[in-house]
Every structure is written in C-alpha cells, then in structure tokens.
C-alpha atoms as a PDB file:
ATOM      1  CA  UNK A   1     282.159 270.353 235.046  1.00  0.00           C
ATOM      2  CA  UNK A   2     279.158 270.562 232.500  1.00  0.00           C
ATOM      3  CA  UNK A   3     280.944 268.557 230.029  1.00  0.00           C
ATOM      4  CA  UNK A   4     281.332 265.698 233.235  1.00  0.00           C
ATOM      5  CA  UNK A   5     277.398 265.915 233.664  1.00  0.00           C
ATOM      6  CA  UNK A   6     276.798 265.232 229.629  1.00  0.00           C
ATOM      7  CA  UNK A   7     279.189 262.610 229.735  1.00  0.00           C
ATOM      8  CA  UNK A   8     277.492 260.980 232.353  1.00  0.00           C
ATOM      9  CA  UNK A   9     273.953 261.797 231.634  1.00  0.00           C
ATOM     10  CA  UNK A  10     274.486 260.362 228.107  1.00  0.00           C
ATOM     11  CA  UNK A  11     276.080 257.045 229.853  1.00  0.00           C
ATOM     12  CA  UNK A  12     272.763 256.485 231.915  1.00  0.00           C
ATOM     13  CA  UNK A  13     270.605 256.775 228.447  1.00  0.00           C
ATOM     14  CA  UNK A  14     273.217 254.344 226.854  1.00  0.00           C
ATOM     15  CA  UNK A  15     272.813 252.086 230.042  1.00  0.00           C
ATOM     16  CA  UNK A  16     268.818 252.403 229.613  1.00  0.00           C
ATOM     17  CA  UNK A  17     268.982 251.712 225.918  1.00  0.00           C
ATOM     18  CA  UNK A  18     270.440 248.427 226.463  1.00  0.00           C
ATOM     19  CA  UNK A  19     268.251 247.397 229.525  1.00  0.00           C
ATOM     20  CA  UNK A  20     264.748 248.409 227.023  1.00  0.00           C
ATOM     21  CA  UNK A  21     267.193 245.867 224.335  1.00  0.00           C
ATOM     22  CA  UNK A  22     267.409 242.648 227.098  1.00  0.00           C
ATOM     23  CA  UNK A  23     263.629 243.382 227.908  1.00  0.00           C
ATOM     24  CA  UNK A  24     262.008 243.458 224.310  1.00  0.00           C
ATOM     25  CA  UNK A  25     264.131 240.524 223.840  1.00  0.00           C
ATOM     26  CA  UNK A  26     262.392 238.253 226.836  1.00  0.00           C
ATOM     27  CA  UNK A  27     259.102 239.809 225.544  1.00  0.00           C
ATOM     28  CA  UNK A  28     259.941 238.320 222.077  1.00  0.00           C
ATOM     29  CA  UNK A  29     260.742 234.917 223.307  1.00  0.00           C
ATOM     30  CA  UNK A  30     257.591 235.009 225.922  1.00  0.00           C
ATOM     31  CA  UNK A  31     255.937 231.679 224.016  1.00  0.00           C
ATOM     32  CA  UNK A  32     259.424 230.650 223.328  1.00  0.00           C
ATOM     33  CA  UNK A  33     259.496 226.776 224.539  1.00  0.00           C
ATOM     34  CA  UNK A  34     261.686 226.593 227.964  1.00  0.00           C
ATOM     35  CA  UNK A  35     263.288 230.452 226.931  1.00  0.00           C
ATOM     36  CA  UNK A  36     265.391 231.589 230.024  1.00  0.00           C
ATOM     37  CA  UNK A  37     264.756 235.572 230.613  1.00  0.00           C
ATOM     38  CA  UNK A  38     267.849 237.739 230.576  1.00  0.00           C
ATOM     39  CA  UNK A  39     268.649 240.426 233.623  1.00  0.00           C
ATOM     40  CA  UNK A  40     270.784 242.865 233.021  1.00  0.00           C
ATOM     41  CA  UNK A  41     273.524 244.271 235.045  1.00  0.00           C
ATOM     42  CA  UNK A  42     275.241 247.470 235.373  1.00  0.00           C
ATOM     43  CA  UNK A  43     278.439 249.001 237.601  1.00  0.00           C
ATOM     44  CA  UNK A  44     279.113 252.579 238.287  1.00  0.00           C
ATOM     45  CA  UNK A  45     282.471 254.088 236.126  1.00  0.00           C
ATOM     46  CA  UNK A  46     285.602 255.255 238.015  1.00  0.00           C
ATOM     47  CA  UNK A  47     285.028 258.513 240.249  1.00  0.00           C
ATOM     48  CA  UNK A  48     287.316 261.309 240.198  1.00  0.00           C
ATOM     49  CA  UNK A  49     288.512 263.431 243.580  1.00  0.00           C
ATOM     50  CA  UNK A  50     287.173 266.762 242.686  1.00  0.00           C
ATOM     51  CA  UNK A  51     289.288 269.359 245.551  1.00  0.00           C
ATOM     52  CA  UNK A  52     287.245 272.075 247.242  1.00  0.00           C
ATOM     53  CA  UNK A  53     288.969 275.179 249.116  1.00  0.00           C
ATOM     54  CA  UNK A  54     287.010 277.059 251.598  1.00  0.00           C
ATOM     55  CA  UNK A  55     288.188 279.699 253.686  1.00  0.00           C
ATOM     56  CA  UNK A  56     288.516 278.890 257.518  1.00  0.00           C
ATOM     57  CA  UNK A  57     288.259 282.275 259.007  1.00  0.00           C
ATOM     58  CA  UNK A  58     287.316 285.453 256.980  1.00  0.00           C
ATOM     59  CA  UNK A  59     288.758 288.455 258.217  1.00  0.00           C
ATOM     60  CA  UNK A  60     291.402 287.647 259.941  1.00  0.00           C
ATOM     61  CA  UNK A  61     294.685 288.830 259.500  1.00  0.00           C
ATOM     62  CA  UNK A  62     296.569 284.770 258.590  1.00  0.00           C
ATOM     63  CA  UNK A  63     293.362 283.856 256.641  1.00  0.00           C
ATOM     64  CA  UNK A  64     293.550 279.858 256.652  1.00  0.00           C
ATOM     65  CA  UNK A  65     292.600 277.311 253.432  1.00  0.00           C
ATOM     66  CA  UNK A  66     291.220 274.326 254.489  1.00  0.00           C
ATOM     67  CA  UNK A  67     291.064 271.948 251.072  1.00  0.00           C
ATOM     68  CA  UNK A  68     289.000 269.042 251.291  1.00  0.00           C
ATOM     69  CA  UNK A  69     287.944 266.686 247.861  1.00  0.00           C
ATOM     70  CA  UNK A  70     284.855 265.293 246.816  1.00  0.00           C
ATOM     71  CA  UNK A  71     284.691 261.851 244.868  1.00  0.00           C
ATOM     72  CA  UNK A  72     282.274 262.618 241.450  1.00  0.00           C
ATOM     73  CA  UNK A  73     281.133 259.730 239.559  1.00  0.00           C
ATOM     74  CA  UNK A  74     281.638 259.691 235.644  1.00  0.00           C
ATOM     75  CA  UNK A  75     278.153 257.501 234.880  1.00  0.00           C
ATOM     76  CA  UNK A  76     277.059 253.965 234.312  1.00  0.00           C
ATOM     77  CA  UNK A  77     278.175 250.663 232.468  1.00  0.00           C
ATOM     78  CA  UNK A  78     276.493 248.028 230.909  1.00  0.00           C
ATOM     79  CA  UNK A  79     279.066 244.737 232.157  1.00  0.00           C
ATOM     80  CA  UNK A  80     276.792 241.803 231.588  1.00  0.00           C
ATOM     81  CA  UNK A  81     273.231 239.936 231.230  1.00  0.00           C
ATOM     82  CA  UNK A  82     272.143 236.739 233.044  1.00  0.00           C
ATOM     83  CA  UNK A  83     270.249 234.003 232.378  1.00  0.00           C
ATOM     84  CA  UNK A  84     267.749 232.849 235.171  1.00  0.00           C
ATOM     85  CA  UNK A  85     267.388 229.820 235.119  1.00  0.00           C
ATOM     86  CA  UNK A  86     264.029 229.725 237.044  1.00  0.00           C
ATOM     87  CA  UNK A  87     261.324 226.884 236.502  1.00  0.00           C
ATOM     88  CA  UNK A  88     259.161 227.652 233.301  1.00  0.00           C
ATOM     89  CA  UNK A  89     255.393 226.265 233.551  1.00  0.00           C
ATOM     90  CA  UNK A  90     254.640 222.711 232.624  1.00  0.00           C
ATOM     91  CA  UNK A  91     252.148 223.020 229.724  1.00  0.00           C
ATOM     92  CA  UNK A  92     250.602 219.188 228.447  1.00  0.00           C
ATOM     93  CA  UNK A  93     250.957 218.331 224.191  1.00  0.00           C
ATOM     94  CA  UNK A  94     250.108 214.557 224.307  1.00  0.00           C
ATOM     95  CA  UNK A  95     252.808 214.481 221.832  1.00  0.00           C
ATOM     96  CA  UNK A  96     254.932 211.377 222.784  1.00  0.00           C
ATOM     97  CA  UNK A  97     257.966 212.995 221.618  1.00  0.00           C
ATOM     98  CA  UNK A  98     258.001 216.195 223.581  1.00  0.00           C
ATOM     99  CA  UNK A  99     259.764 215.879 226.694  1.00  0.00           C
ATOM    100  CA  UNK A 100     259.936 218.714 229.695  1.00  0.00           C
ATOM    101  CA  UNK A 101     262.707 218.570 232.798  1.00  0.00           C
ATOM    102  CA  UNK A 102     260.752 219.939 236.128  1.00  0.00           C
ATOM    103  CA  UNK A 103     263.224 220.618 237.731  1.00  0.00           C
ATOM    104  CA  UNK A 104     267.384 221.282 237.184  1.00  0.00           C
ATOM    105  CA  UNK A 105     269.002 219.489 233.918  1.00  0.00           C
ATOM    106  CA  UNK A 106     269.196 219.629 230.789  1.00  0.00           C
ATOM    107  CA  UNK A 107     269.098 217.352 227.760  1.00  0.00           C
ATOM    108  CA  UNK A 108     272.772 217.190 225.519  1.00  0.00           C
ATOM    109  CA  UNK A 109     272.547 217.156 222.068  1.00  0.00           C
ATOM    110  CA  UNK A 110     275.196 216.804 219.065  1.00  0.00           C
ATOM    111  CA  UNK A 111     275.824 218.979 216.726  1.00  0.00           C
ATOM    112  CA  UNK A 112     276.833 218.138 213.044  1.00  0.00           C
ATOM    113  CA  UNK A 113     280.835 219.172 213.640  1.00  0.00           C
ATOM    114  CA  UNK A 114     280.484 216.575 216.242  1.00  0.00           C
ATOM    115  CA  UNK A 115     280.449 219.221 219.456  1.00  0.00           C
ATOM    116  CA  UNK A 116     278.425 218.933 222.550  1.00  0.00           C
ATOM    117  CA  UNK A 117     275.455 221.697 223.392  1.00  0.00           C
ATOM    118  CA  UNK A 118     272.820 221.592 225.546  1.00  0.00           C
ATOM    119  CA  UNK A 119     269.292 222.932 225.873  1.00  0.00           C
ATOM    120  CA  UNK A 120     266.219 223.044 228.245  1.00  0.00           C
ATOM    121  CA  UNK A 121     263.711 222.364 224.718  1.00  0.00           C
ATOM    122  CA  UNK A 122     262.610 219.137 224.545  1.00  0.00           C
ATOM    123  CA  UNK A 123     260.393 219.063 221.614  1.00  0.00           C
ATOM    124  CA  UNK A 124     262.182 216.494 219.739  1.00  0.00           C
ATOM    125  CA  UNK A 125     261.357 214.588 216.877  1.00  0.00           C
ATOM    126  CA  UNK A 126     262.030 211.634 214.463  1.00  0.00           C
ATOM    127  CA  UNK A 127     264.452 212.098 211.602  1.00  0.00           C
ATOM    128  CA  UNK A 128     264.045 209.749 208.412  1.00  0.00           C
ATOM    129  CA  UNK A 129     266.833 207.055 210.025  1.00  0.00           C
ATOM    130  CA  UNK A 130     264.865 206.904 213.147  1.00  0.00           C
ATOM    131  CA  UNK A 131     266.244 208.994 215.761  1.00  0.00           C
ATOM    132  CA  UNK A 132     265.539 211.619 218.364  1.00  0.00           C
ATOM    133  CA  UNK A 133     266.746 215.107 217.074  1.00  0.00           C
ATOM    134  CA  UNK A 134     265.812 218.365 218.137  1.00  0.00           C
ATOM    135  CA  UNK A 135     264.073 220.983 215.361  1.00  0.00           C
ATOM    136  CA  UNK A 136     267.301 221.667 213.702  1.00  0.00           C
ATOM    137  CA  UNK A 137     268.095 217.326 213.412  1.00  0.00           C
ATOM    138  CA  UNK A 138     270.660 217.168 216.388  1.00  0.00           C
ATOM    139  CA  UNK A 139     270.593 214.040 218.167  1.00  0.00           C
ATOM    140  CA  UNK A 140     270.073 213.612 221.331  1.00  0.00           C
ATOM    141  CA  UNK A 141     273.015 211.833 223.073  1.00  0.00           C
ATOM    142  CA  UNK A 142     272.801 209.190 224.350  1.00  0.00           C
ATOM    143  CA  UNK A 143     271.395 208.537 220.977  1.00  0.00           C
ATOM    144  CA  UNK A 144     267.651 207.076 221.028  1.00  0.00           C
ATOM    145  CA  UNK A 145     267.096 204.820 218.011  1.00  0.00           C
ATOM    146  CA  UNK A 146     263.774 203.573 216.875  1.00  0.00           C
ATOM    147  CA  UNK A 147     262.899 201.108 213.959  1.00  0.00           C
ATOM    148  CA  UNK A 148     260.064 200.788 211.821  1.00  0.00           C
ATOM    149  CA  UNK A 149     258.003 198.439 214.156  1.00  0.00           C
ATOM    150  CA  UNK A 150     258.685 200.844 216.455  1.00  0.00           C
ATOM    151  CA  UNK A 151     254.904 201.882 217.601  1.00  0.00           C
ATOM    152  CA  UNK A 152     255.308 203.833 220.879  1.00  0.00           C
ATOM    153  CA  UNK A 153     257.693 204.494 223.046  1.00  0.00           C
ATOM    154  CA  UNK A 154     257.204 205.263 226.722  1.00  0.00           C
ATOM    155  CA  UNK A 155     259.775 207.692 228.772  1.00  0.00           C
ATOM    156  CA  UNK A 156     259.509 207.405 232.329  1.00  0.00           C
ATOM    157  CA  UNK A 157     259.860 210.429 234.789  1.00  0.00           C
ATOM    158  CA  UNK A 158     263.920 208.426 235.623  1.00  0.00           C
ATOM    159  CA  UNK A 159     264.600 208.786 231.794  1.00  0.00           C
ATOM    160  CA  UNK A 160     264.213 204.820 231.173  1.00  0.00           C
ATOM    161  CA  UNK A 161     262.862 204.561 227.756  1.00  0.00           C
ATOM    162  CA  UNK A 162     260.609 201.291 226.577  1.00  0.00           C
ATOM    163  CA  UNK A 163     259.654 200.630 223.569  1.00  0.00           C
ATOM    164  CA  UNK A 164     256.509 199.342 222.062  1.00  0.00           C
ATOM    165  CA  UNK A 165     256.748 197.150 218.450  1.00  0.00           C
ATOM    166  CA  UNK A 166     253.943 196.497 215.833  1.00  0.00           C
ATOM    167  CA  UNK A 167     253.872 192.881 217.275  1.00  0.00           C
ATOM    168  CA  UNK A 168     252.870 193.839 220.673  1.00  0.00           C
ATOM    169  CA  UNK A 169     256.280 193.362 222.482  1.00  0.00           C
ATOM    170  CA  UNK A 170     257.450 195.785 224.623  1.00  0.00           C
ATOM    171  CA  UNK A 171     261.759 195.941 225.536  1.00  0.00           C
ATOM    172  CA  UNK A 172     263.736 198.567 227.303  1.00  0.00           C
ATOM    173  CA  UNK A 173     266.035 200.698 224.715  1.00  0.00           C
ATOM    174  CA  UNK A 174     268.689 202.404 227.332  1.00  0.00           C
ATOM    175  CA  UNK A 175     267.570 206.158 228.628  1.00  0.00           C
ATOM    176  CA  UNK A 176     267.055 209.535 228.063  1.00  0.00           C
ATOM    177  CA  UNK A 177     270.159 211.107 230.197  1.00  0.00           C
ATOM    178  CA  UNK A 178     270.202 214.590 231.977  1.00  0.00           C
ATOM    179  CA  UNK A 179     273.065 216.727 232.871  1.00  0.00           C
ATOM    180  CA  UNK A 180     273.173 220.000 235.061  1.00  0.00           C
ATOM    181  CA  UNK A 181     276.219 222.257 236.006  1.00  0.00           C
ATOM    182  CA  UNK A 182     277.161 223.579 239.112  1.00  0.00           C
ATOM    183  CA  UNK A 183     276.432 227.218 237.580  1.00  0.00           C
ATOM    184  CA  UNK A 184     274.191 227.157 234.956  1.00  0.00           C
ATOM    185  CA  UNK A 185     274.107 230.881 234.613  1.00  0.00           C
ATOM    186  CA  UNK A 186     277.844 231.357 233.553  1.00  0.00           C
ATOM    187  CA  UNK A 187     276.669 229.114 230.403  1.00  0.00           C
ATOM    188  CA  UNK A 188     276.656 230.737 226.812  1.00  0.00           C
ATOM    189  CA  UNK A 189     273.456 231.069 225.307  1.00  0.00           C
ATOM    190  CA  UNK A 190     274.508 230.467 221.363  1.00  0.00           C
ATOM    191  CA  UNK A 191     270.876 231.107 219.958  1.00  0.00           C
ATOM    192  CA  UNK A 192     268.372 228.408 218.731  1.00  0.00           C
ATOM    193  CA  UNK A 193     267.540 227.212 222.311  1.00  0.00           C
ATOM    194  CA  UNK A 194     271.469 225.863 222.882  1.00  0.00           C
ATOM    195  CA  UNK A 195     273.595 226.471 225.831  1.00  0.00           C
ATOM    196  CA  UNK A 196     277.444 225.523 225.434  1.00  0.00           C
ATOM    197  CA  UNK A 197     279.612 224.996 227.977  1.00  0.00           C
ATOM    198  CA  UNK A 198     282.068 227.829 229.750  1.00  0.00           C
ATOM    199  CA  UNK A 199     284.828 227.681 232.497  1.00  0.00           C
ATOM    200  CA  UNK A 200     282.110 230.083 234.184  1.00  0.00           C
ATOM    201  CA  UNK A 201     279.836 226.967 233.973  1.00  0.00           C
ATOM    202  CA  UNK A 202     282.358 224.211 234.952  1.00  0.00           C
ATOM    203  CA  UNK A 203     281.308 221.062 233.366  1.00  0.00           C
ATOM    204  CA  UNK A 204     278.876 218.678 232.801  1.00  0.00           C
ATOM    205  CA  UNK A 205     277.298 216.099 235.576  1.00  0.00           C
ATOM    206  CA  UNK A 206     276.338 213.349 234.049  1.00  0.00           C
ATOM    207  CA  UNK A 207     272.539 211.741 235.940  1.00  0.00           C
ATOM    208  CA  UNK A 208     269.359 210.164 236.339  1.00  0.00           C
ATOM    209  CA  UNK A 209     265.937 212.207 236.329  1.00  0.00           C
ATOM    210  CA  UNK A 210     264.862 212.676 239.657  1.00  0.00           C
ATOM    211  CA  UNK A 211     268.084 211.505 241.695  1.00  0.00           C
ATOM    212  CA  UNK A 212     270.556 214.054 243.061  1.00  0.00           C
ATOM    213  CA  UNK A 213     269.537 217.489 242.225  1.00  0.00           C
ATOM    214  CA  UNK A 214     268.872 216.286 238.587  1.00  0.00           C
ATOM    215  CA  UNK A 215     264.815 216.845 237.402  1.00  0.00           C
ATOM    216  CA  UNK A 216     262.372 214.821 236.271  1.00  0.00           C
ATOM    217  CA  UNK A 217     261.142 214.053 232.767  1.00  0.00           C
ATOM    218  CA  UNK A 218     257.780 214.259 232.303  1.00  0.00           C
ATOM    219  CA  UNK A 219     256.977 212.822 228.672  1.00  0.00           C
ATOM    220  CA  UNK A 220     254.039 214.721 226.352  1.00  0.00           C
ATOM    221  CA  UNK A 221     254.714 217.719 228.240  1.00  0.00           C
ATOM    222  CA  UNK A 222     256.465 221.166 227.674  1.00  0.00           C
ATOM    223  CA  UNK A 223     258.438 223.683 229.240  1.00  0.00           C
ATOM    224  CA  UNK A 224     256.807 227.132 228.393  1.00  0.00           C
ATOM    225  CA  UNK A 225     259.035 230.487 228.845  1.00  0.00           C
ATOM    226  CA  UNK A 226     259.716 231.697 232.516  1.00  0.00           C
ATOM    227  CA  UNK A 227     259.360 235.473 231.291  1.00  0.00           C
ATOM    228  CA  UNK A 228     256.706 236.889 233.358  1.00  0.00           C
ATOM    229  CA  UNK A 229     255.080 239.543 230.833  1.00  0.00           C
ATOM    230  CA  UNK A 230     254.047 242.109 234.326  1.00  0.00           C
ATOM    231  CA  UNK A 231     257.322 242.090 235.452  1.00  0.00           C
ATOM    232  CA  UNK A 232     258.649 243.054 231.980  1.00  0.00           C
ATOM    233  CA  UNK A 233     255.992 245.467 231.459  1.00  0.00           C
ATOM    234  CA  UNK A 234     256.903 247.202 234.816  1.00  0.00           C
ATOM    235  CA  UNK A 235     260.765 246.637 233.796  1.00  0.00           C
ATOM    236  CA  UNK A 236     260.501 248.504 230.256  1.00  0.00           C
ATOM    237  CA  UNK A 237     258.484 251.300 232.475  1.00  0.00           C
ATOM    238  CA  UNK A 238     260.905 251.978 234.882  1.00  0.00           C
ATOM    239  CA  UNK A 239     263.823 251.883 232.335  1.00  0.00           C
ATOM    240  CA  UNK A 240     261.804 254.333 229.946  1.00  0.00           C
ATOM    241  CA  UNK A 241     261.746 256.606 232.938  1.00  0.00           C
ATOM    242  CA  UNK A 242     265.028 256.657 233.422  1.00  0.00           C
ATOM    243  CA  UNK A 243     266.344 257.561 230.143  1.00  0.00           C
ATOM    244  CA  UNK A 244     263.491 260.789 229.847  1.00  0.00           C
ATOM    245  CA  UNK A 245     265.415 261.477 233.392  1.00  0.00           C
ATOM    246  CA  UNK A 246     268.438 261.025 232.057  1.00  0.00           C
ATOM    247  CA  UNK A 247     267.559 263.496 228.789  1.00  0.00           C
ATOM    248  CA  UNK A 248     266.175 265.716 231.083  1.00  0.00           C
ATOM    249  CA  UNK A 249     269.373 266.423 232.476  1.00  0.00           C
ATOM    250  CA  UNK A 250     271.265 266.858 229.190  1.00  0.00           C
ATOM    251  CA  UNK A 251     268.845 269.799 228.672  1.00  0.00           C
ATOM    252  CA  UNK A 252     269.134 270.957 232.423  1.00  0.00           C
ATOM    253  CA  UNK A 253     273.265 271.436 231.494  1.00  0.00           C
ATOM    254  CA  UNK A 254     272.329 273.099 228.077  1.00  0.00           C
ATOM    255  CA  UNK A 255     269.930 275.323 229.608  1.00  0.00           C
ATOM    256  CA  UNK A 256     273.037 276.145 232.409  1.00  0.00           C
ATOM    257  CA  UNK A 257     276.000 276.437 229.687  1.00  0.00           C
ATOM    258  CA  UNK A 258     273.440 279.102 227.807  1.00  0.00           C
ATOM    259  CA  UNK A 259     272.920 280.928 230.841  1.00  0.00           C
ATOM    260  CA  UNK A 260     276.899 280.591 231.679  1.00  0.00           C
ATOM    261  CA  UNK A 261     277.270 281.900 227.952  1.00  0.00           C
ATOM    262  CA  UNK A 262     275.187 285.194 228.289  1.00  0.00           C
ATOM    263  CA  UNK A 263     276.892 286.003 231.570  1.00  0.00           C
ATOM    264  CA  UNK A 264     279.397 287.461 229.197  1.00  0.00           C
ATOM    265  CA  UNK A 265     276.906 290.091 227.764  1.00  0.00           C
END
C-alpha cells in the first residue's frame, strides 16, 4: 500500500515538473513575435479495485463477511500540450515589410526541400533576388517579387499588393494569400515560428484577408506573443505548490514505513 502512495506521489511531482517545463517555456517566448502559449494537459492512470472485508455482526454465532472494493488511483500523466491560438496584441513598426493577421490565418511559406509550413510571424524581408522571405529566407507563397525600381509597396488589409516604381507608376503585383484550418490546435509546432500540417489539423483553406473567417492584414504592424506574464506567474505558483505537496507526501509514507518498521521492536 505504501509503495502505491510513492508511486503515485512521485507521478504528481513528475506531472508538476513538466507543467513548471511548458510554463518557463511561454515565459521565454513572452516578446516572441505572434508566439502561441502552450497548456498542458494531464489524465489520471488506471485505478485498481482494492477489496475490503468487514464483519456484519460480531458476536454472533454464523458471523457474516460482507466484502465490498474500493477503486485506488495509481497517479497522474502528462498526455499532451496545446497551442492556443488566441489573438496576440497588434504592436505598430512602420516597417513596410512586417505584416500582422488580426484575426484567424496564417501566412504559408516554402521551405528549401520544397515543403509547405506555415506561421503566424510576419516579419518578412527582402532577399538579394528580390523576394519576400521570412528570417530564415523562406518565401512566402504565393511568391511576392520585387525589382530594383521597386520603391514601395503597399499591402492592403484584403492582401492585394501594389507596387510603387522609381518612375512614379504604381501596378498591382497579385496578393499576399492567407490560409486557416479547421483546427489549428492539432497543428505541429516544428520550432522557428513554423506550424506544419497534421491529420489532427485537416488541411489548408486557401482565402482572402477579411472574407470568410480568414483575418485581416494590417501592413507595418506586428503580432506580439499572447502569453499573459500574470497568468503564468500564478500558473508556475500553483504548480510549485503542488509538487512541495506532492514531496510532502513521499515523506508522510517514509515517516509511516519507519513507524511500521519499529513496530517490530
């Protein structure tokens, strides 16, 4: 029975010691253009029917055994983390590249090997052949090409992009294009602000900024992180408490087994 209570007090401090690893890690990323905070989730472990025996009438000549059982619980899991996906604020940057989605969306990018990613940071820049690529130089798709009389480019809140030359003409150069997913919380966060795509997901909608569901694009602006620094603070708290609870009871069994030990003496 003690050795059931260690197991399972030492499961709640595992449990606690990778909720305090998910919150430090959306306190790292706090100023972490468009981060998504991590929850995560737990599920109690199988029980086991425990049987008790009492006796029904003391005394008596046919004494009677009525045996009932009790369901005992073995601890807690970790089973998964979740992205929320909640609105980050809009910060300004007057930088004519940076783009931010209000909204649901995100912009896809191509990788190098020629795969598909997404992500929610829209900082993008200008590689030396003149088009939009993200920090790491992937291109945003549809691609967005600009020349070298290329002196502006305007990106309205739809995604329609015109461009302004050296000469002082002005011509529409296609869009930027969003996509969303009818669960965006079942898609796999691979690091370097990129989503990819899961069956959990399902796949990509193709849309326009601001029509059905999609957000708008709001050009020499930002998405900051959504991780709300009080609610991690009071997070980390309540998980710290629950692993010195949870060592608390590892002693509480010690303390019983040594007092079950000197029984014998």
């Amino acid at each position: 029975m003690s050795t059931r209570a260690l197991r399972t007090a030492a499961s709640g401090m595992f449990a606690q010691q990778y909720n305090i690893e998910v919150i430090s890690n959306n306190i790292a990323n706090m100023n972490t253009t468009a981060f998504k905070k991590n929850k995560a989730e737990f599920s109690d472990l199988m029980y086991q029917e425990v049987p008790t025996s009492s006796i029904a009438s003391s005394g008596s000549v046919s004494s009677q055994t009525n045996e009932s059982r009790i369901q005992i619980g073995n601890g807690v899991q970790p089973v998964s983390t979740q992205k929320l996906f909640m609105q980050g604020d809009i910060q300004p940057t007057y930088n004519q590249f940076d783009l931010a989605i209000n909204g649901e969306g995100f912009f896809q990018v191509k990788k190098p090997d020629g795969s598909y990613v997404n992500t929610r940071d829209g900082s993008f820049k200008v590689n030396a052949d003149g088009q939009m690529v993200t920090s790491l130089g992937y291109s945003i798709e549809p691609e967005v090409q600009l020349t070298e009389e290329t002196m502006s480019l305007k990106i309205g809140r739809d995604g329609r992009i015109e461009i302004l030359e050296s000469d002082g003409k002005s011509y529409t150069e296609g869009d930027v294009q969003l996509i969303r997913f009818m669960n965006p919380g079942g898609l796999k966060a691979i690091g370097d602000n990129l989503y990819e795509e899961t069956d959990a997901s399902g796949v990509p909608i193709f849309g326009t900024g601001g029509e059905n569901g999609f957000g708008e694009i709001h050009q020499g602006y930002l998405e900051s992180s959504n991780v709300d620094i009080v609610d991690e603070m009071i997070a980390m708290i309540a998980a710290q408490r629950a692993y010195e609870i949870n060592s608390k009871t590892v002693k509480t069994v010690e303390e019983m087994m040594t007092m079950a030990n000197n029984l014998k003496r």
